[in-house]
PDB file of N, CA and C in Angstrom:
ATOM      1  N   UNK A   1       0.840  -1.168   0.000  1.00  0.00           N
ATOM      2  CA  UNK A   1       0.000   0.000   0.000  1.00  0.00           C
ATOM      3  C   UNK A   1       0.889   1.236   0.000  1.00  0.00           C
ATOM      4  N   UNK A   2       0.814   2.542  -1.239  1.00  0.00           N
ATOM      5  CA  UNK A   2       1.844   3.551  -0.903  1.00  0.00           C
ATOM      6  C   UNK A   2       0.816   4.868   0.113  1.00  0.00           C
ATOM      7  N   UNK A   3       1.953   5.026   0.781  1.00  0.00           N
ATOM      8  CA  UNK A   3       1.781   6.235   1.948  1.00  0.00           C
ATOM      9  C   UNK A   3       0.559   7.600   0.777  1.00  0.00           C
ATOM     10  N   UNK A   4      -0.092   7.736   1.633  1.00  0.00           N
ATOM     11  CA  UNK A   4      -1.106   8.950   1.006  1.00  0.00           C
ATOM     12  C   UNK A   4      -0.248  10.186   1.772  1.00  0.00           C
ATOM     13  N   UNK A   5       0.080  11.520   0.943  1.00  0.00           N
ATOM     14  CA  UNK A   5       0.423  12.699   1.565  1.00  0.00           C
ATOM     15  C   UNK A   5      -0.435  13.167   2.202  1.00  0.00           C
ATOM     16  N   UNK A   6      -0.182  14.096   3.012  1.00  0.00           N
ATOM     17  CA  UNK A   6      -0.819  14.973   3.841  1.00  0.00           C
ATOM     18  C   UNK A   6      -2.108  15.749   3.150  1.00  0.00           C
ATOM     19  N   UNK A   7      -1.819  15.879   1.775  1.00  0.00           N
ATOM     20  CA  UNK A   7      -2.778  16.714   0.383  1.00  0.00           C
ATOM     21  C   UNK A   7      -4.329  14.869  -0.009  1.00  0.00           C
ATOM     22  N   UNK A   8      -3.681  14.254  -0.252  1.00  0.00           N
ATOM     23  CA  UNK A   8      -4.574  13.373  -0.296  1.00  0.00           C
ATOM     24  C   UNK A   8      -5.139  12.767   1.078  1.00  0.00           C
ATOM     25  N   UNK A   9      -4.634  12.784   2.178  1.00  0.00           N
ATOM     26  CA  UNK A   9      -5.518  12.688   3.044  1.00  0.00           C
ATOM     27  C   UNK A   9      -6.585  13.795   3.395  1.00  0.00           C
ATOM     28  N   UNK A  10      -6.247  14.796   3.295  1.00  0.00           N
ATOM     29  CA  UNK A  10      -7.255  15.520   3.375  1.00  0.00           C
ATOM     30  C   UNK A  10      -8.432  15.328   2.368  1.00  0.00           C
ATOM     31  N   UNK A  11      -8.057  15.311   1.166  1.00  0.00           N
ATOM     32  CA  UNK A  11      -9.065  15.098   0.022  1.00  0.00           C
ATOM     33  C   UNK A  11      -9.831  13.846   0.750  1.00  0.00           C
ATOM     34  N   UNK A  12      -9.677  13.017   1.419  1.00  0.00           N
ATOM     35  CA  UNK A  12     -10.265  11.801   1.979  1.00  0.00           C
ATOM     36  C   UNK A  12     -11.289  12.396   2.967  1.00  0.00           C
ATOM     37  N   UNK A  13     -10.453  13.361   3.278  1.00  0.00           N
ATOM     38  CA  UNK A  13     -11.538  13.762   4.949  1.00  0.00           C
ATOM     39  C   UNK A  13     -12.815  14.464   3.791  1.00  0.00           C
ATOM     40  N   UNK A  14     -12.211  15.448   3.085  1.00  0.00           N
ATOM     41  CA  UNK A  14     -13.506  16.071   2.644  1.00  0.00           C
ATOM     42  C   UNK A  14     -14.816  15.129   1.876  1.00  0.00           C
ATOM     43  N   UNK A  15     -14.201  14.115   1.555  1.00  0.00           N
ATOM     44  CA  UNK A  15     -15.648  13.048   1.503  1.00  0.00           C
ATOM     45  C   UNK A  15     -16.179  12.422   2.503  1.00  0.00           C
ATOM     46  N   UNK A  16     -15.081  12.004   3.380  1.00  0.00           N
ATOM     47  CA  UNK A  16     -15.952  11.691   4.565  1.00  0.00           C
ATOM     48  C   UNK A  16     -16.921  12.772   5.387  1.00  0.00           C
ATOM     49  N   UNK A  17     -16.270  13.853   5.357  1.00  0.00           N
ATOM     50  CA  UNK A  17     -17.278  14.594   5.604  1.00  0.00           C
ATOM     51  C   UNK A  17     -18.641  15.203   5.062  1.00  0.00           C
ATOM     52  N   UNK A  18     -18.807  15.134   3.534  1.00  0.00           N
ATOM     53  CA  UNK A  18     -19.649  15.414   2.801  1.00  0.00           C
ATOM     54  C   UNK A  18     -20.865  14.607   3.320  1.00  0.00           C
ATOM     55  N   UNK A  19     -20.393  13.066   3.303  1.00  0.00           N
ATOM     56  CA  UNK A  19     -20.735  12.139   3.522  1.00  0.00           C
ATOM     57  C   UNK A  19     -21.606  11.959   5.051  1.00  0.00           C
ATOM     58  N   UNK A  20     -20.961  12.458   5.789  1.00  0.00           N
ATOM     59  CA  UNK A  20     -21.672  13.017   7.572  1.00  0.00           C
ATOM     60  C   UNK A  20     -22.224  13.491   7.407  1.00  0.00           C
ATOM     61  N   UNK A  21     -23.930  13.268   6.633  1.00  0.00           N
ATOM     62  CA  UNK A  21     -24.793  14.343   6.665  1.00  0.00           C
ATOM     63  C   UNK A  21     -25.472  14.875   7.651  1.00  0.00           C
ATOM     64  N   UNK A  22     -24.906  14.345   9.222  1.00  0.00           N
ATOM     65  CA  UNK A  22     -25.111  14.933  10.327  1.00  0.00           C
ATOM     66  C   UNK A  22     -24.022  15.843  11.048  1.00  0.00           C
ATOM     67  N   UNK A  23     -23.031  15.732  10.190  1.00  0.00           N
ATOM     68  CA  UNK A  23     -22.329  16.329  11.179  1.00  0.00           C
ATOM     69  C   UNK A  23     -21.441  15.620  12.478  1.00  0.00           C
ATOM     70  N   UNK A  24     -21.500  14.556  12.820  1.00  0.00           N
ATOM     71  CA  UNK A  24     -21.427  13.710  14.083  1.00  0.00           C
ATOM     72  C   UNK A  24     -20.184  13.565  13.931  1.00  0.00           C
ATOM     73  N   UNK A  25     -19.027  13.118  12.590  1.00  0.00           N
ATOM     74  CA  UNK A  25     -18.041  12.734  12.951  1.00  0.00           C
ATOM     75  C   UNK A  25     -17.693  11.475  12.538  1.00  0.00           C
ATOM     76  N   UNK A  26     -18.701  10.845  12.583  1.00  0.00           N
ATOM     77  CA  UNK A  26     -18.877   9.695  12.264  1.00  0.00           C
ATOM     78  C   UNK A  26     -20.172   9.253  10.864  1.00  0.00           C
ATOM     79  N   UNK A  27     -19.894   7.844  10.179  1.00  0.00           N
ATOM     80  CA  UNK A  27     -20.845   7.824   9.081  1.00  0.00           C
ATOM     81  C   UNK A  27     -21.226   6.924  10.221  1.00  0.00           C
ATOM     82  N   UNK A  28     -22.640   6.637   9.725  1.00  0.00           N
ATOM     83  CA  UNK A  28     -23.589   5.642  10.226  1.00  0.00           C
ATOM     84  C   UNK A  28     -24.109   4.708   8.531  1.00  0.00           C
ATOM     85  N   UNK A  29     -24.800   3.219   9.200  1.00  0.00           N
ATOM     86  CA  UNK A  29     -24.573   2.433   7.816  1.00  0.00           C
ATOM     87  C   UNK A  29     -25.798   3.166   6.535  1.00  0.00           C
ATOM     88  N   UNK A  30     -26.818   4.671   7.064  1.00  0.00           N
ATOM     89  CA  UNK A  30     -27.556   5.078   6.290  1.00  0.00           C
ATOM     90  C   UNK A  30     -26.733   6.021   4.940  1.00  0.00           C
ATOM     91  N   UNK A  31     -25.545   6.852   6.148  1.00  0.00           N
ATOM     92  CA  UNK A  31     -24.893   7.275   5.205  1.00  0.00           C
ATOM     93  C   UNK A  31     -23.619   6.648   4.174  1.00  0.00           C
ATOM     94  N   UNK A  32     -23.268   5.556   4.721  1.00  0.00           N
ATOM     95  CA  UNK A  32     -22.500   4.764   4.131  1.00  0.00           C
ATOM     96  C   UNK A  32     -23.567   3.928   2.918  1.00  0.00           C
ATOM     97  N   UNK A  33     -24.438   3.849   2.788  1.00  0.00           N
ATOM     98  CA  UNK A  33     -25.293   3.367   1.767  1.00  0.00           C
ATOM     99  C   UNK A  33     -25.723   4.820   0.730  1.00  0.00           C
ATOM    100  N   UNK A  34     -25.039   5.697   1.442  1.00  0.00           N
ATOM    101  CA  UNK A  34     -25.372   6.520   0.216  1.00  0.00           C
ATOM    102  C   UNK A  34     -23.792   7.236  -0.025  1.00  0.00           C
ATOM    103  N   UNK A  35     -23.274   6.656   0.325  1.00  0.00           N
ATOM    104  CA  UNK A  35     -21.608   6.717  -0.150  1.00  0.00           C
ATOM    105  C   UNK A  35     -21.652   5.906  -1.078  1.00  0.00           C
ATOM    106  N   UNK A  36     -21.517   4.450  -0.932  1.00  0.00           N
ATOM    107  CA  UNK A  36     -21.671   3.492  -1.657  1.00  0.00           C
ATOM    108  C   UNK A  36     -22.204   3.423  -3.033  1.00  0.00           C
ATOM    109  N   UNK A  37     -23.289   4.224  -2.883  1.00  0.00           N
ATOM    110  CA  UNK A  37     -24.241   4.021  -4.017  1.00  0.00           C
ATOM    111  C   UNK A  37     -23.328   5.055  -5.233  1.00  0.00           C
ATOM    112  N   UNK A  38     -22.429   5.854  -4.571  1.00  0.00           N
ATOM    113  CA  UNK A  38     -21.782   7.038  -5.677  1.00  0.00           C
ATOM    114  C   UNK A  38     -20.551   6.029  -5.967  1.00  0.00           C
ATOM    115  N   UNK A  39     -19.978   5.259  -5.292  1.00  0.00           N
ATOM    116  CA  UNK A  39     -18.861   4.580  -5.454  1.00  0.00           C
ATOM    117  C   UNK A  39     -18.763   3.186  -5.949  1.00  0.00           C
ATOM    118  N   UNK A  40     -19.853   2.935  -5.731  1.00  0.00           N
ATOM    119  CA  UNK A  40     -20.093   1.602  -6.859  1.00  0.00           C
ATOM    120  C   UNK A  40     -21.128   0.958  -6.809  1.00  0.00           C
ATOM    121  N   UNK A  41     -21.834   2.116  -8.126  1.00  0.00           N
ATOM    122  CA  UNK A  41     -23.553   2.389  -7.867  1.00  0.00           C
ATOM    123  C   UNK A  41     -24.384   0.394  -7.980  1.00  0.00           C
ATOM    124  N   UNK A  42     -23.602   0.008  -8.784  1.00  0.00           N
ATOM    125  CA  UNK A  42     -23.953  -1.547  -8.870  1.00  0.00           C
ATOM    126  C   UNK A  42     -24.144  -2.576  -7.455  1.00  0.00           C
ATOM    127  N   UNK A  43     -23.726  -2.087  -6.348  1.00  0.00           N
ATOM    128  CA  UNK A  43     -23.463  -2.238  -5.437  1.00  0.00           C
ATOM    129  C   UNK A  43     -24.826  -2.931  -4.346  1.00  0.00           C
ATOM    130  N   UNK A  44     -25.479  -3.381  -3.952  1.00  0.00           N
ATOM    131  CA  UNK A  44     -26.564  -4.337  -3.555  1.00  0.00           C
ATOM    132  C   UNK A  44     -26.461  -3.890  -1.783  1.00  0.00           C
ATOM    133  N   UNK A  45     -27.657  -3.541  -1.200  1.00  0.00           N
ATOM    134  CA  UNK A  45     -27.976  -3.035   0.135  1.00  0.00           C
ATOM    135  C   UNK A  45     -27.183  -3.782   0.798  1.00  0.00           C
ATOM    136  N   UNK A  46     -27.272  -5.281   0.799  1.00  0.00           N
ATOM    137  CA  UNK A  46     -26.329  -6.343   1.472  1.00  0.00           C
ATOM    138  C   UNK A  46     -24.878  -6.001   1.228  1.00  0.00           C
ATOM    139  N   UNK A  47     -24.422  -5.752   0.013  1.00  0.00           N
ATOM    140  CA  UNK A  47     -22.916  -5.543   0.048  1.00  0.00           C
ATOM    141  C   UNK A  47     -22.420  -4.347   1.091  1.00  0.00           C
ATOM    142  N   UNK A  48     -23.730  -3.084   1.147  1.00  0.00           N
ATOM    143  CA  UNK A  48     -23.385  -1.871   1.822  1.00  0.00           C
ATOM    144  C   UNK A  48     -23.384  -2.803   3.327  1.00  0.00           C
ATOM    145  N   UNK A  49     -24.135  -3.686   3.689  1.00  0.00           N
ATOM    146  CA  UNK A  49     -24.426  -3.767   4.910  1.00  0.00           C
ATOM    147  C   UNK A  49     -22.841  -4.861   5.558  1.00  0.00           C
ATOM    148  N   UNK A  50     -22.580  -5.429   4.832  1.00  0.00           N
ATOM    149  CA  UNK A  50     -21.076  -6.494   4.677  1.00  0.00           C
ATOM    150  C   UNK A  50     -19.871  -5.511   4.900  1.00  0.00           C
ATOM    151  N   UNK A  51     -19.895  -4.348   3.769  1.00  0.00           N
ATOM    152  CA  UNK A  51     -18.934  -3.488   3.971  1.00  0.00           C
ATOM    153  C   UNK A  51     -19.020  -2.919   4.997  1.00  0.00           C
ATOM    154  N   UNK A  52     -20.046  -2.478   5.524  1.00  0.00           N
ATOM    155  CA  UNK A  52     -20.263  -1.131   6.418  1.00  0.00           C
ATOM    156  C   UNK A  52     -19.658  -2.184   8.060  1.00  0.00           C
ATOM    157  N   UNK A  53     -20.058  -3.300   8.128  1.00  0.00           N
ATOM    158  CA  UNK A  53     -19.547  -4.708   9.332  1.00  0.00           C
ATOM    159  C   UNK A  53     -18.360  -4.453   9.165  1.00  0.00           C
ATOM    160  N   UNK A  54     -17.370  -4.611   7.916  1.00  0.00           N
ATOM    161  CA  UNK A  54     -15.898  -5.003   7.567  1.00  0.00           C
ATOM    162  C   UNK A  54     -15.137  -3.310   8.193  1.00  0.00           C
ATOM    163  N   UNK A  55     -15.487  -2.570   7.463  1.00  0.00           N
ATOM    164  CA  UNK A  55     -15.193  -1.487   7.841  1.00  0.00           C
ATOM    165  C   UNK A  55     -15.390  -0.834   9.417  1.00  0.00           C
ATOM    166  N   UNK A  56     -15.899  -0.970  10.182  1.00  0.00           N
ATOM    167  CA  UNK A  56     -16.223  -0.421  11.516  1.00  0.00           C
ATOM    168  C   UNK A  56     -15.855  -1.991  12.446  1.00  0.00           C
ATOM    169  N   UNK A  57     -14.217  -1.282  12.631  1.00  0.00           N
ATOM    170  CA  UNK A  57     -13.504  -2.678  12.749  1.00  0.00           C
ATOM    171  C   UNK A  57     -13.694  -2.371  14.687  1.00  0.00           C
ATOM    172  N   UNK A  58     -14.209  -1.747  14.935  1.00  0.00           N
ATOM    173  CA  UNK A  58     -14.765  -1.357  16.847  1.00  0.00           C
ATOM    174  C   UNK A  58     -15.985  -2.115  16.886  1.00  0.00           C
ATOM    175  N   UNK A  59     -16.683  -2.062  16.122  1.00  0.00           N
ATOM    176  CA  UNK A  59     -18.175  -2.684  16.276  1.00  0.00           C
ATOM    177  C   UNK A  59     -19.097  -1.788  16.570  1.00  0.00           C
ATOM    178  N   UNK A  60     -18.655  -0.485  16.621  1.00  0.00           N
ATOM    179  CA  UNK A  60     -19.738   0.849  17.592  1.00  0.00           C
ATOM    180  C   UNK A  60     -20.807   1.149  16.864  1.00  0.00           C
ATOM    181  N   UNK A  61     -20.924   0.379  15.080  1.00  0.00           N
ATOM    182  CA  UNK A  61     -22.053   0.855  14.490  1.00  0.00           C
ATOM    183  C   UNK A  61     -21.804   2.365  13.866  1.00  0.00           C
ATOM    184  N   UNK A  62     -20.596   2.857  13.996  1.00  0.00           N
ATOM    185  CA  UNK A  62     -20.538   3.619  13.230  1.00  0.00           C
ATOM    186  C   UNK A  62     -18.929   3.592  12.591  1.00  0.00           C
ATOM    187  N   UNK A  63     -18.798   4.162  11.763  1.00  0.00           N
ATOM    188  CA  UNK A  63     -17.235   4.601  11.265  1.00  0.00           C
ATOM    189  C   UNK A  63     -16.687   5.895  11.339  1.00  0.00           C
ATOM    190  N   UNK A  64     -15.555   5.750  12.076  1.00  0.00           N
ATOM    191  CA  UNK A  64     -14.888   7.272  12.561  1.00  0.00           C
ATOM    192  C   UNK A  64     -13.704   7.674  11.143  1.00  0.00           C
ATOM    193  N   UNK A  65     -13.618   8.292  10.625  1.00  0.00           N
ATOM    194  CA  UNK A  65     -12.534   8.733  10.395  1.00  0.00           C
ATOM    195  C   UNK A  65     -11.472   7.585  10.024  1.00  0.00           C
ATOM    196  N   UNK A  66     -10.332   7.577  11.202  1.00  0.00           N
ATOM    197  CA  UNK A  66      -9.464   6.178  10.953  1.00  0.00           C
ATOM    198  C   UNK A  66      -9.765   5.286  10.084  1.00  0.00           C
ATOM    199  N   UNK A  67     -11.044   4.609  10.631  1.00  0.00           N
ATOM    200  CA  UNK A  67     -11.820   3.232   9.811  1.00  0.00           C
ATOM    201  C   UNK A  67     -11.655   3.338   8.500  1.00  0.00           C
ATOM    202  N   UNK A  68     -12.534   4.352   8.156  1.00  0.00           N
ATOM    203  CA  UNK A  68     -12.463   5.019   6.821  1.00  0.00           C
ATOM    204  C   UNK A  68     -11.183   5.276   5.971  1.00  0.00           C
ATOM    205  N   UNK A  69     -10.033   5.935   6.600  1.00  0.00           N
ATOM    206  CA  UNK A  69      -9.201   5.916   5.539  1.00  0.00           C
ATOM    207  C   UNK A  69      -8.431   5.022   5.793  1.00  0.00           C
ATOM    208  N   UNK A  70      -8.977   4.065   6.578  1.00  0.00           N
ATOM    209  CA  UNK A  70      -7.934   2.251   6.200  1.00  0.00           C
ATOM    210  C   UNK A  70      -8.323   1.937   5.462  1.00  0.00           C
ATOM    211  N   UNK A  71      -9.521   1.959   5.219  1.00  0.00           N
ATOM    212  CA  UNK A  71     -10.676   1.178   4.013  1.00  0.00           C
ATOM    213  C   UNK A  71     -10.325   1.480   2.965  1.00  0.00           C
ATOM    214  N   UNK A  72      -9.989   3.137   2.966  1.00  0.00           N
ATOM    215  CA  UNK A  72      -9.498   3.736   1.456  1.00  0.00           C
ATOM    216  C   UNK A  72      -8.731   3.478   0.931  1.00  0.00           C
ATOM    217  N   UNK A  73      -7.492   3.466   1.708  1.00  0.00           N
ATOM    218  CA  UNK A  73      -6.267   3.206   1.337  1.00  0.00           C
ATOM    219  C   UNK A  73      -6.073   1.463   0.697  1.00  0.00           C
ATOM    220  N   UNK A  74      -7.181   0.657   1.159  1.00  0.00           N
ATOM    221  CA  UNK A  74      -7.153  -0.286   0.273  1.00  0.00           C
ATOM    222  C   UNK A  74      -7.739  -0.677  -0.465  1.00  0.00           C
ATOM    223  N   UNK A  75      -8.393  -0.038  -0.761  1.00  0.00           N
ATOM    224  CA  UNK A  75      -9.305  -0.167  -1.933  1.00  0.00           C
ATOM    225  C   UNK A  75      -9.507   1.083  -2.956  1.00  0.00           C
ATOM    226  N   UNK A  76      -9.503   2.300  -2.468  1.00  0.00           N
ATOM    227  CA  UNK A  76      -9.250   3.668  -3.756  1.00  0.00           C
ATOM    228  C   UNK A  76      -8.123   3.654  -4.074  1.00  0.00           C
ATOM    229  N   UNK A  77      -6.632   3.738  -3.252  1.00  0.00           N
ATOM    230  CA  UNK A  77      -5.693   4.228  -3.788  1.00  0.00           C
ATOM    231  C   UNK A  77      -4.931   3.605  -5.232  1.00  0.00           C
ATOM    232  N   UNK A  78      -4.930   4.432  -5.492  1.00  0.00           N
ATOM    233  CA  UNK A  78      -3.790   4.072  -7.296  1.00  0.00           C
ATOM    234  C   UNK A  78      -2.694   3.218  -6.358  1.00  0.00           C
ATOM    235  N   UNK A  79      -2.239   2.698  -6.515  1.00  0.00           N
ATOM    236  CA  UNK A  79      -0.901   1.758  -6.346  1.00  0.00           C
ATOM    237  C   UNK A  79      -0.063   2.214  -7.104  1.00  0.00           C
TER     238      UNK A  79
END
């Protein structure tokens, strides 16, 4: 996996945050199903609900930040 700069992590935060349509800090699996749906619109409620388990590696039911750009980093980044 190559290191994301300081410039592409941020670009990460600003979707995760778009994405917080509350504000909280955290996605919950409503807004992660509508992440999903922009990121790989083919994508099936169950897959959001599999990912959204895989990803929220605490179990708290939601995804902070961290979670999120582990997830990214293996699965968006260019290699």
């Amino acid at each position: 996996m190559s290191k994301m700069s300081p410039e592409e992590i941020a670009e990460v935060k600003d979707h995760f945050d778009f994405f917080d349509n509350d504000g909280s800090g955290q996605i919950d699996l409503d807004e992660f199903c509508q992440l999903l749906k922009v990121l790989a619109p083919e994508a099936s409620h169950d897959n959001a609900i599999r990912g959204f388990a895989t990803i929220d590696v605490d179990h708290n039911e939601q995804i902070d930040f961290d979670e999120f750009l582990d997830w990214w980093k293996m699965n968006w980044t260019v290699f």
